[in-house]
N, C-alpha and C. Protein backbone atom coordinates (compact mmCIF):
# COMPACT_ATOMS: atom_id res chain seq x y z
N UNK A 1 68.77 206.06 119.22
CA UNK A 1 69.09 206.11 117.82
C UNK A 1 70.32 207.01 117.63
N UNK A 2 71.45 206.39 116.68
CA UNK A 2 72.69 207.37 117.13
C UNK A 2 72.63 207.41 115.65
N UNK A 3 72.68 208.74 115.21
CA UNK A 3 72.62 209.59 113.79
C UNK A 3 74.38 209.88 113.69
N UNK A 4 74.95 209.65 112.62
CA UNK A 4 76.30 209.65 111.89
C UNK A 4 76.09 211.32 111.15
N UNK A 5 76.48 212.05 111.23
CA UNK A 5 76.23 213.27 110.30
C UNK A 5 77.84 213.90 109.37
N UNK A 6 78.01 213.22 107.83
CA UNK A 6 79.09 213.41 107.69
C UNK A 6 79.12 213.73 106.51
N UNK A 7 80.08 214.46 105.98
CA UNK A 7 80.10 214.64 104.14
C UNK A 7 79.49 213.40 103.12
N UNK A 8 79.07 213.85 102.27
CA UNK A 8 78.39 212.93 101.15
C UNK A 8 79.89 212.29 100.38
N UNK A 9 79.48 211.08 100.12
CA UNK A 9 80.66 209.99 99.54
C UNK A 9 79.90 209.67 97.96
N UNK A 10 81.00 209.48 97.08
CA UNK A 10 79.74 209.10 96.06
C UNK A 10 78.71 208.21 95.75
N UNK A 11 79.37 207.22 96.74
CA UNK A 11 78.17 205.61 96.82
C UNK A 11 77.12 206.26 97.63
N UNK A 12 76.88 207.58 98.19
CA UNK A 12 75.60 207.60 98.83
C UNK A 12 74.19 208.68 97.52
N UNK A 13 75.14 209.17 96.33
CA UNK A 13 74.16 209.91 95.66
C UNK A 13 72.47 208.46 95.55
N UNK A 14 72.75 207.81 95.06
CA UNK A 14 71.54 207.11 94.57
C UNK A 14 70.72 207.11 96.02
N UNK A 15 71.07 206.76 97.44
CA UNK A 15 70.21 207.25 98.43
C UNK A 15 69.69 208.65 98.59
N UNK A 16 70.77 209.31 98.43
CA UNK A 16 70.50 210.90 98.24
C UNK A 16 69.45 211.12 97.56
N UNK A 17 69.38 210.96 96.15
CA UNK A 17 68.61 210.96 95.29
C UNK A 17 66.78 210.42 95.97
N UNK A 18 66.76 209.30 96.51
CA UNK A 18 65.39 208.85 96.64
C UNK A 18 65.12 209.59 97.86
N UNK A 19 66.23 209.98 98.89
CA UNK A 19 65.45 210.41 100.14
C UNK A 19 64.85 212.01 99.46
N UNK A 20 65.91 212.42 98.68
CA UNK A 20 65.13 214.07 98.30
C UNK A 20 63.36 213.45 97.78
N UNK A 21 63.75 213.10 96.34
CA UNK A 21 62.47 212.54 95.65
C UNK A 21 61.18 212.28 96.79
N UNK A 22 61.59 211.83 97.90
CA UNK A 22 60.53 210.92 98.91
C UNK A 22 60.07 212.61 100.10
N UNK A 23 60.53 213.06 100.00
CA UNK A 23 60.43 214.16 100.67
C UNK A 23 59.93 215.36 100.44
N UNK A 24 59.88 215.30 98.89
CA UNK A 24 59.42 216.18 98.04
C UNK A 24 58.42 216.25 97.05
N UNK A 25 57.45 216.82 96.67
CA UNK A 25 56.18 216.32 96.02
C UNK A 25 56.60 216.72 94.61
N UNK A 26 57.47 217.66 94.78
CA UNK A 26 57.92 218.42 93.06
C UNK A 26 59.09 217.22 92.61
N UNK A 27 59.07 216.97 91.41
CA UNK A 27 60.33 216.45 91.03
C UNK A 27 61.80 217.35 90.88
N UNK A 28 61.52 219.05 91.20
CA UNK A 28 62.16 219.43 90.94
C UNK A 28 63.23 219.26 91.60
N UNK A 29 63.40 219.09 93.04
CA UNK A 29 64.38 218.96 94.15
C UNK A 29 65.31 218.05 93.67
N UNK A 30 65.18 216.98 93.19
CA UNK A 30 66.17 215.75 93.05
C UNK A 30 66.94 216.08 91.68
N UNK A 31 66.09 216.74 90.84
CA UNK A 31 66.87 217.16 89.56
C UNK A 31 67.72 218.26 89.52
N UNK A 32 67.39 219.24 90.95
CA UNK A 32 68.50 220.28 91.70
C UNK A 32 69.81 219.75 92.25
N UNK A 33 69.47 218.62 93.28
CA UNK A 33 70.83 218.34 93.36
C UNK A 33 71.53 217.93 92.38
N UNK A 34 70.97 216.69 91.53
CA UNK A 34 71.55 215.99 90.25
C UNK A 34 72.50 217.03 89.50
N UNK A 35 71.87 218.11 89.03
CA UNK A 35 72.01 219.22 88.33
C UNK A 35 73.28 220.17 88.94
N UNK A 36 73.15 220.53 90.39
CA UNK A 36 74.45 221.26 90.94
C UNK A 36 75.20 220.07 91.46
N UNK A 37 75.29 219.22 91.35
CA UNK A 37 76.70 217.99 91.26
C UNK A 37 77.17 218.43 89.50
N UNK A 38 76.60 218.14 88.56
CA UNK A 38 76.81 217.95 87.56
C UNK A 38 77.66 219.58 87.41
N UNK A 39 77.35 220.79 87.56
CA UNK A 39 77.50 221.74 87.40
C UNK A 39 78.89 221.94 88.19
N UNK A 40 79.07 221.11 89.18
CA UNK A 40 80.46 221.36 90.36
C UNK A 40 79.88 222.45 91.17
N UNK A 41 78.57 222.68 91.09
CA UNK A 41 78.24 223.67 92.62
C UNK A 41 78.05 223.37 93.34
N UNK A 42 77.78 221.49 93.54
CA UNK A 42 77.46 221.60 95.29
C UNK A 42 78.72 222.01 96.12
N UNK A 43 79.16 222.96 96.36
CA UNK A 43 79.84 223.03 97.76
C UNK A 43 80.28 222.37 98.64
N UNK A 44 79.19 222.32 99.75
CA UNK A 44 79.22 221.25 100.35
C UNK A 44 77.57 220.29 100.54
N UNK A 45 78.11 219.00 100.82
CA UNK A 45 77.05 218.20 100.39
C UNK A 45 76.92 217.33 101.70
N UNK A 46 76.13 217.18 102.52
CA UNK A 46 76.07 216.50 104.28
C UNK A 46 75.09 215.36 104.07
N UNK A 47 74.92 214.51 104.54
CA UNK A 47 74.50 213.23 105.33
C UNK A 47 74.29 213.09 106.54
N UNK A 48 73.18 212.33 106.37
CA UNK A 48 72.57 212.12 108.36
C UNK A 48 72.76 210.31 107.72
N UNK A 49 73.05 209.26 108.78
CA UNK A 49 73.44 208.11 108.47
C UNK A 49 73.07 207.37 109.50
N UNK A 50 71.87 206.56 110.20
CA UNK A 50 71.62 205.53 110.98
C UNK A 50 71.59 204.15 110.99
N UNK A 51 72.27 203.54 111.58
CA UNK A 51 72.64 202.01 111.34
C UNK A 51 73.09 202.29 109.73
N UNK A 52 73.84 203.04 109.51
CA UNK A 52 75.01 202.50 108.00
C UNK A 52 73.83 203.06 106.95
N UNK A 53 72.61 203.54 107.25
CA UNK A 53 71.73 203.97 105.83
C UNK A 53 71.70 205.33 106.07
N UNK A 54 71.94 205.80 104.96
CA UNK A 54 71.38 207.47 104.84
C UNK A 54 69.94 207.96 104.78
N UNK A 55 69.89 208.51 105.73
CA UNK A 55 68.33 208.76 105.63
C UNK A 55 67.81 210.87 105.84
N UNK A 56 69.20 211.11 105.57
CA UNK A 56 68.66 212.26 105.28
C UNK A 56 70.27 213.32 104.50
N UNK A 57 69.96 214.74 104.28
CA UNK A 57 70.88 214.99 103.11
C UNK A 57 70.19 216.80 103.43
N UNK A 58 71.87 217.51 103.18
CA UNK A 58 71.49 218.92 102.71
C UNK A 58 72.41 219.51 101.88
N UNK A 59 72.10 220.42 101.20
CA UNK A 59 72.98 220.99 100.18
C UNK A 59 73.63 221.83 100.32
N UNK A 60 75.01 222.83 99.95
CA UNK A 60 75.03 224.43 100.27
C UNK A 60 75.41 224.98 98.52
N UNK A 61 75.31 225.38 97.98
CA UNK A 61 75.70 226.20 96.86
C UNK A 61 75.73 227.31 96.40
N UNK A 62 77.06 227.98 95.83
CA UNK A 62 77.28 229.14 95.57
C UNK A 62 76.04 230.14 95.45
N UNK A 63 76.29 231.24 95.82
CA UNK A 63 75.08 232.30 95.67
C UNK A 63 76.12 233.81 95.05
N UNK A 64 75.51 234.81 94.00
CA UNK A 64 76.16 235.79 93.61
C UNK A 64 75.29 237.08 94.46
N UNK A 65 75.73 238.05 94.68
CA UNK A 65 75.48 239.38 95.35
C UNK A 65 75.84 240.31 94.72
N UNK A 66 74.44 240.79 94.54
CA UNK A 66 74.46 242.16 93.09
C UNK A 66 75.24 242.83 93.55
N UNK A 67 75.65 243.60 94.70
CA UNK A 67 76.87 244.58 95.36
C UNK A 67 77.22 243.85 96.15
N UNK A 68 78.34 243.04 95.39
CA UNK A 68 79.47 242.26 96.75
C UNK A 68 81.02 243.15 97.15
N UNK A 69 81.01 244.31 97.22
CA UNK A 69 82.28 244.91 97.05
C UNK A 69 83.58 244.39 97.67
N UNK A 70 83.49 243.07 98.45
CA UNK A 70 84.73 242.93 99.20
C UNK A 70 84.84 241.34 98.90
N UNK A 71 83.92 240.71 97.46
CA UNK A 71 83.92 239.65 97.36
C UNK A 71 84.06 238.35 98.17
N UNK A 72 82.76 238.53 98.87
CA UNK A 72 82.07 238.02 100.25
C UNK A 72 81.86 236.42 99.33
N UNK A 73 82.27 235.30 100.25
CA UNK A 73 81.53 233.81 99.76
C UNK A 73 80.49 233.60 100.18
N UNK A 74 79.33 233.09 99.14
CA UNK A 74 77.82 233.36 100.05
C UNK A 74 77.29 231.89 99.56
N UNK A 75 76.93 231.36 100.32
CA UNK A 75 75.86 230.00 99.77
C UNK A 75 74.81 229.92 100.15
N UNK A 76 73.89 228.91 99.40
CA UNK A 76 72.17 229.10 99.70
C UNK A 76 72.25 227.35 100.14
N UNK A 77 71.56 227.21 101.25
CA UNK A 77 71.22 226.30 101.81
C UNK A 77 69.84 225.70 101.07
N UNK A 78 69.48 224.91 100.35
CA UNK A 78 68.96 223.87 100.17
C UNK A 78 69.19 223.17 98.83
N UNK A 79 68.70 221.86 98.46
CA UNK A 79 67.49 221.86 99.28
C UNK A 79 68.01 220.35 100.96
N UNK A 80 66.99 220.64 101.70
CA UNK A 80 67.26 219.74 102.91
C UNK A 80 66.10 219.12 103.42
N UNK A 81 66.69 217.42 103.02
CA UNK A 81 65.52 216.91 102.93
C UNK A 81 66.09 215.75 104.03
N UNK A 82 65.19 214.95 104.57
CA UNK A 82 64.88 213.60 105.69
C UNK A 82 63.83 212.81 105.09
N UNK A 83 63.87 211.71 105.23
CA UNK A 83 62.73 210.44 105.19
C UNK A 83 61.88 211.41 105.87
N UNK A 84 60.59 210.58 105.23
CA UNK A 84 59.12 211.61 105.46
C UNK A 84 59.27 210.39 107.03
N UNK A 85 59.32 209.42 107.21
CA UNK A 85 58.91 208.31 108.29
C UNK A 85 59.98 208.86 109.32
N UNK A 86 60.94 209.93 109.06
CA UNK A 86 62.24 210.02 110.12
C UNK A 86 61.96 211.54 110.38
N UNK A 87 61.16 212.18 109.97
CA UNK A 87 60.71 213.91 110.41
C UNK A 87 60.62 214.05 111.47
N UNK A 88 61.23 215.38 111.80
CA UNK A 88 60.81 215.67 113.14
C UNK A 88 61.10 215.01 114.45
N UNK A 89 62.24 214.09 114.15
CA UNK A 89 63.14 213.57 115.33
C UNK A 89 64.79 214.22 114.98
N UNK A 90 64.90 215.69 115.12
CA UNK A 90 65.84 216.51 115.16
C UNK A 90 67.09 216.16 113.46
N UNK A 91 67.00 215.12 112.78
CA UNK A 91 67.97 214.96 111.99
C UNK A 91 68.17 215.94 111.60
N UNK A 92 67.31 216.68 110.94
CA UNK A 92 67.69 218.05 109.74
C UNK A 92 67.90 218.89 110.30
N UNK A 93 67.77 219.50 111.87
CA UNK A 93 68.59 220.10 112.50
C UNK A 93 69.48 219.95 112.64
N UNK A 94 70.14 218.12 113.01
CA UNK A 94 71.77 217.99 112.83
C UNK A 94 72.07 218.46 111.85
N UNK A 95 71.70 218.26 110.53
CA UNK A 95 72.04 218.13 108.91
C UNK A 95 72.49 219.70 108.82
N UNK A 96 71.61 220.87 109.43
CA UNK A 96 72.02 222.18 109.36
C UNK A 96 72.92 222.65 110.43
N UNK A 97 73.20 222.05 111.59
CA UNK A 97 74.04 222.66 112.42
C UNK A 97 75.54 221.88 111.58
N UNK A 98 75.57 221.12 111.67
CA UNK A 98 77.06 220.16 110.75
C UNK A 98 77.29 221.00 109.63
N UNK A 99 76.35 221.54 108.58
CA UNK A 99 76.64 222.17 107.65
C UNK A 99 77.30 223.89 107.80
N UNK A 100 76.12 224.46 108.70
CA UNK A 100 77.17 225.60 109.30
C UNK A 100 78.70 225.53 109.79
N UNK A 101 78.60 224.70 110.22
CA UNK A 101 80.27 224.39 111.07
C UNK A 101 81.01 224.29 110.35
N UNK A 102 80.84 223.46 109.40
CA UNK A 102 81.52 222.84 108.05
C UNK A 102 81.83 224.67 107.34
N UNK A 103 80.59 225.11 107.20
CA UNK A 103 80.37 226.38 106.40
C UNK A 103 81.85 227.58 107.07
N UNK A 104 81.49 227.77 108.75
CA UNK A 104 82.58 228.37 109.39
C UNK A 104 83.88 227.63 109.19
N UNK A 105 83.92 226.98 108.98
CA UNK A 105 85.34 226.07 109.01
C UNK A 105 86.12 226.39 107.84
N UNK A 106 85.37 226.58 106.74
CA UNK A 106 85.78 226.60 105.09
C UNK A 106 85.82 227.99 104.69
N UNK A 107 85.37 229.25 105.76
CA UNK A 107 86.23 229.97 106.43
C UNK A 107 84.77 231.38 105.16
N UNK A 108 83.48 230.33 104.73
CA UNK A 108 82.36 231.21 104.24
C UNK A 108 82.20 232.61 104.99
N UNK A 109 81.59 233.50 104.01
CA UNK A 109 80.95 234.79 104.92
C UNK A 109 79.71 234.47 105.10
N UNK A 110 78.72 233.86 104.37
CA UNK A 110 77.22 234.25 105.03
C UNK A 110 76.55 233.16 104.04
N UNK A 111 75.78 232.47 104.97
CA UNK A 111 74.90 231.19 104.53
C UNK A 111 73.18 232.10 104.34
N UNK A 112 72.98 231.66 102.91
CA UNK A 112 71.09 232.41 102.66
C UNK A 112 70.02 231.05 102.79
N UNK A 113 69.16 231.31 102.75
CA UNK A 113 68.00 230.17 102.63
C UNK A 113 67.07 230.57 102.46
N UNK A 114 66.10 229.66 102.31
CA UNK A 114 64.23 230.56 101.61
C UNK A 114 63.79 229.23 101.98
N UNK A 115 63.12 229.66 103.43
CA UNK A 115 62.40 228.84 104.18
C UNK A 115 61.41 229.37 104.95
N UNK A 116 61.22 228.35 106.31
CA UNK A 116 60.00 228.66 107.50
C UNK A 116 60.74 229.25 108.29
N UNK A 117 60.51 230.90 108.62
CA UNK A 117 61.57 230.95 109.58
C UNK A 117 61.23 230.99 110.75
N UNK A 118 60.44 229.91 110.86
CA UNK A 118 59.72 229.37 112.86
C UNK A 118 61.12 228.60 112.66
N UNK A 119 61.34 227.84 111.70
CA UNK A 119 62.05 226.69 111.70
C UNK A 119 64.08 227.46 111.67
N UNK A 120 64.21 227.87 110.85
CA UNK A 120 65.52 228.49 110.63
C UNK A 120 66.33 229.95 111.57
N UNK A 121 65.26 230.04 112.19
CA UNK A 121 65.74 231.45 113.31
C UNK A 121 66.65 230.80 114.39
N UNK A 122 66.26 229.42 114.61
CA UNK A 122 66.80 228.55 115.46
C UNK A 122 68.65 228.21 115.41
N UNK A 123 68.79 228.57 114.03
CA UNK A 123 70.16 228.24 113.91
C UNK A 123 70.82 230.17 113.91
N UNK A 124 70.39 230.64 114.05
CA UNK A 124 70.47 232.14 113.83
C UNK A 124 70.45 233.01 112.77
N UNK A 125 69.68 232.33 112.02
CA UNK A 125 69.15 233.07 110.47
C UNK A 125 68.36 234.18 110.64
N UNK A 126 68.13 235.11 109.97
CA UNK A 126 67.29 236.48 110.57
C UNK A 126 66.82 236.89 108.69
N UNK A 127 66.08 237.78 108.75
CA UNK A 127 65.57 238.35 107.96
C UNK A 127 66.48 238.90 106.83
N UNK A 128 66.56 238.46 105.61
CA UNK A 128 67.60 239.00 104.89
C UNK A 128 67.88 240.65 104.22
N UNK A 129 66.47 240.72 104.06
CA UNK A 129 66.01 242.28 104.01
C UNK A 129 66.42 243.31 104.94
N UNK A 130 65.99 243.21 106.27
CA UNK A 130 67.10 243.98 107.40
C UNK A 130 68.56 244.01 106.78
N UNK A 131 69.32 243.21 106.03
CA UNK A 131 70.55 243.73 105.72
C UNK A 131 70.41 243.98 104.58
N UNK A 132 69.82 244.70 104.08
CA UNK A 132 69.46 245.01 102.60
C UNK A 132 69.76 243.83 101.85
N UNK A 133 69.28 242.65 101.90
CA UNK A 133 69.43 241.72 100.68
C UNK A 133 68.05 240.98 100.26
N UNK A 134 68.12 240.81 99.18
CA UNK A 134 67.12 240.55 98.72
C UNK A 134 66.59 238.80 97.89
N UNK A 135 65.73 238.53 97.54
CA UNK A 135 65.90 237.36 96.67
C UNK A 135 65.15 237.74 95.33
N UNK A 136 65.35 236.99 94.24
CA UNK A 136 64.56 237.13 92.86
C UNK A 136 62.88 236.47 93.21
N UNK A 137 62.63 235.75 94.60
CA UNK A 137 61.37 234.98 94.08
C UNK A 137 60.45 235.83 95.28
N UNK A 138 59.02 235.72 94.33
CA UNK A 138 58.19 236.40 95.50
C UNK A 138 57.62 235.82 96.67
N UNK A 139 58.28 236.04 97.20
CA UNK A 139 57.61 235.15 98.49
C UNK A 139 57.65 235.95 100.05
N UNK A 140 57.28 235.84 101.26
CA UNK A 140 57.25 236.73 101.64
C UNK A 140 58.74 236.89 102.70
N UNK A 141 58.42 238.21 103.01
CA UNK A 141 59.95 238.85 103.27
C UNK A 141 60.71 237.72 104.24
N UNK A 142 60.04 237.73 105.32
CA UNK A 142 60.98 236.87 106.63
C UNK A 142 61.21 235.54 106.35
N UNK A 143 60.82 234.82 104.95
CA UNK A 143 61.35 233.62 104.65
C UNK A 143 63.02 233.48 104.16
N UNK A 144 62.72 234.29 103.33
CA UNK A 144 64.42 234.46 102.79
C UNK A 144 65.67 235.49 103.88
N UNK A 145 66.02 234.48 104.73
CA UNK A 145 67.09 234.64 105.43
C UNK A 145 68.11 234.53 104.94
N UNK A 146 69.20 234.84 105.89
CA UNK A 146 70.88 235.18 105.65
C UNK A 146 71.02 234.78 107.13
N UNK A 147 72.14 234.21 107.29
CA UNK A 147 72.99 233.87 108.52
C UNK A 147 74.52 234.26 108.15
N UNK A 148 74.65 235.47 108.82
CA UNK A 148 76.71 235.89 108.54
C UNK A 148 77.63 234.83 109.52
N UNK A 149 78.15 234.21 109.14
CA UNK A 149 79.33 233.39 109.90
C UNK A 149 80.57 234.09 110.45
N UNK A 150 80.65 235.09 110.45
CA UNK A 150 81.32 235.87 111.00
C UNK A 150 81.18 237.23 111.30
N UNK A 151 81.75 238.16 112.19
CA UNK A 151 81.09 239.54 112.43
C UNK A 151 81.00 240.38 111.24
N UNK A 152 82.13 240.35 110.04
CA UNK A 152 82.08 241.19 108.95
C UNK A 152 81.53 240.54 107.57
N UNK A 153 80.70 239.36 108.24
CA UNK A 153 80.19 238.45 106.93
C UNK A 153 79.68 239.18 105.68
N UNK A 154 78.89 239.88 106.33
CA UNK A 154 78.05 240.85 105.44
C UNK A 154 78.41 242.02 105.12
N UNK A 155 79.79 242.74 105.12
CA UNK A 155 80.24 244.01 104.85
C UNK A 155 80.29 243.98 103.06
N UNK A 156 79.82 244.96 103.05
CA UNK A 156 80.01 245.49 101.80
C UNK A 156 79.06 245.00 100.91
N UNK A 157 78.15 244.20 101.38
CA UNK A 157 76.88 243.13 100.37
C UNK A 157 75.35 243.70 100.54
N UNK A 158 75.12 244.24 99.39
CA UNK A 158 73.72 244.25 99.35
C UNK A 158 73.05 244.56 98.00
N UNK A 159 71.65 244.36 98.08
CA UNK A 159 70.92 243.76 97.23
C UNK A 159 70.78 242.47 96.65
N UNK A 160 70.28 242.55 94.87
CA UNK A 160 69.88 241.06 94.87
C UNK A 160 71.00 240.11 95.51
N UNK A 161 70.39 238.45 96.05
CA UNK A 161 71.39 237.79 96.19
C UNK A 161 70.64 236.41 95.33
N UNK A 162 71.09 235.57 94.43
CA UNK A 162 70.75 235.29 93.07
C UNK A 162 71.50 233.54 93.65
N UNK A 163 70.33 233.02 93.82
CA UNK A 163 70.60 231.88 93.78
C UNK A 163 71.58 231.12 92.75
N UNK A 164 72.20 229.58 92.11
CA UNK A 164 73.07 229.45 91.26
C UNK A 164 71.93 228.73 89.85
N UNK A 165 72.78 229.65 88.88
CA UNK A 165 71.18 229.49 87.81
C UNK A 165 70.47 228.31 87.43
N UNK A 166 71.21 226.84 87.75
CA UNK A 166 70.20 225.91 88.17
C UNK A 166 68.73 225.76 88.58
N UNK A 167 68.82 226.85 89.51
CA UNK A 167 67.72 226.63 90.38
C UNK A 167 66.44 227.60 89.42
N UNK A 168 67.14 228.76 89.17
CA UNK A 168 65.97 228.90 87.60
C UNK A 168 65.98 228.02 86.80
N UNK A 169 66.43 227.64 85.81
CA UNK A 169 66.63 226.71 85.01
C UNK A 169 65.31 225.17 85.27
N UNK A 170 65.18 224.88 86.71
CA UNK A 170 64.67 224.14 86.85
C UNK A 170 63.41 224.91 87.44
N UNK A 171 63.30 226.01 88.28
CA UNK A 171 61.89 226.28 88.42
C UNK A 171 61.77 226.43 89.84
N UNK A 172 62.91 225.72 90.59
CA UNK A 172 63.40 225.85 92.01
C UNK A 172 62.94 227.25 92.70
């Protein structure tokens, strides 16, 4: 099976759209991306693509840092979703390694996320708290990671780091 992993085109939102929806039990996810397109925050926006169909999708969007003193670029990785029938045959690992690269390339300081971090340590995400940062939602500490893309990613940044207000707005 040879997986295509490449920027989102606009003829692929309406796939986009059903693979989140299909992946997700909340409606909220699909009305997140909808919502940071509409807003101009997606960032960057990736595709996993087999035989010519999209079957999977991740997001990156702006994130603010209560003490950013050296006005650090920070984005929050999700949401990242795959066909429930295509899980767990590595796509959304492509979907996040392509997006980092993309992320280093576009020359970011530090990618956040609020996940499993059995699952996200793998790409080198670590505990966001160890660098004094924090998130607004309660959940527990070692989920909400930070990955610095470079050695001084994280200089000068700490405390809250505030997802883009979408994601309140909707409940995200």
């Amino acid at each position: 099976m040879r997986i295509l992993i490449r920027p989102e085109e606009p003829e692929d939102i309406p796939a986009i759209h059903n693979i989140v929806t299909r992946a997700f039990t909340s409606q909220s996810e699909p009305a997140l991306v909808d919502r940071l397109r509409e807003e101009d925050a997606a960032a960057l926006s990736v595709v996993a693509e087999i035989n010519k169909e999209v079957v999977g999708h991740v997001l990156f969007s702006p994130m603010t840092i209560e003490n950013n003193l050296f006005n650090k670029h920070c984005f929050g990785l999700a949401p990242l979703a795959v066909k429930p029938e295509l899980q767990h045959q590595g796509i959304g690992s492509k979907l996040v390694r392509f997006g980092l690269e993309r992320s280093l390339a576009l020359r970011w300081d530090a990618v956040f996320v609020l996940g499993s971090a059995a699952y996200y340590h793998r790409f080198g995400f670590t505990e966001a708290g160890k660098s004094d940062l924090f998130t607004e939602y309660e959940v527990p500490s070692e989920d909400f990671m930070v990955l610095a893309l470079n050695p001084r990613g994280l200089d000068g940044c700490s405390g809250l780091a505030i997802y883009h207000t979408v994601f309140k707005e909707l409940g995200v």
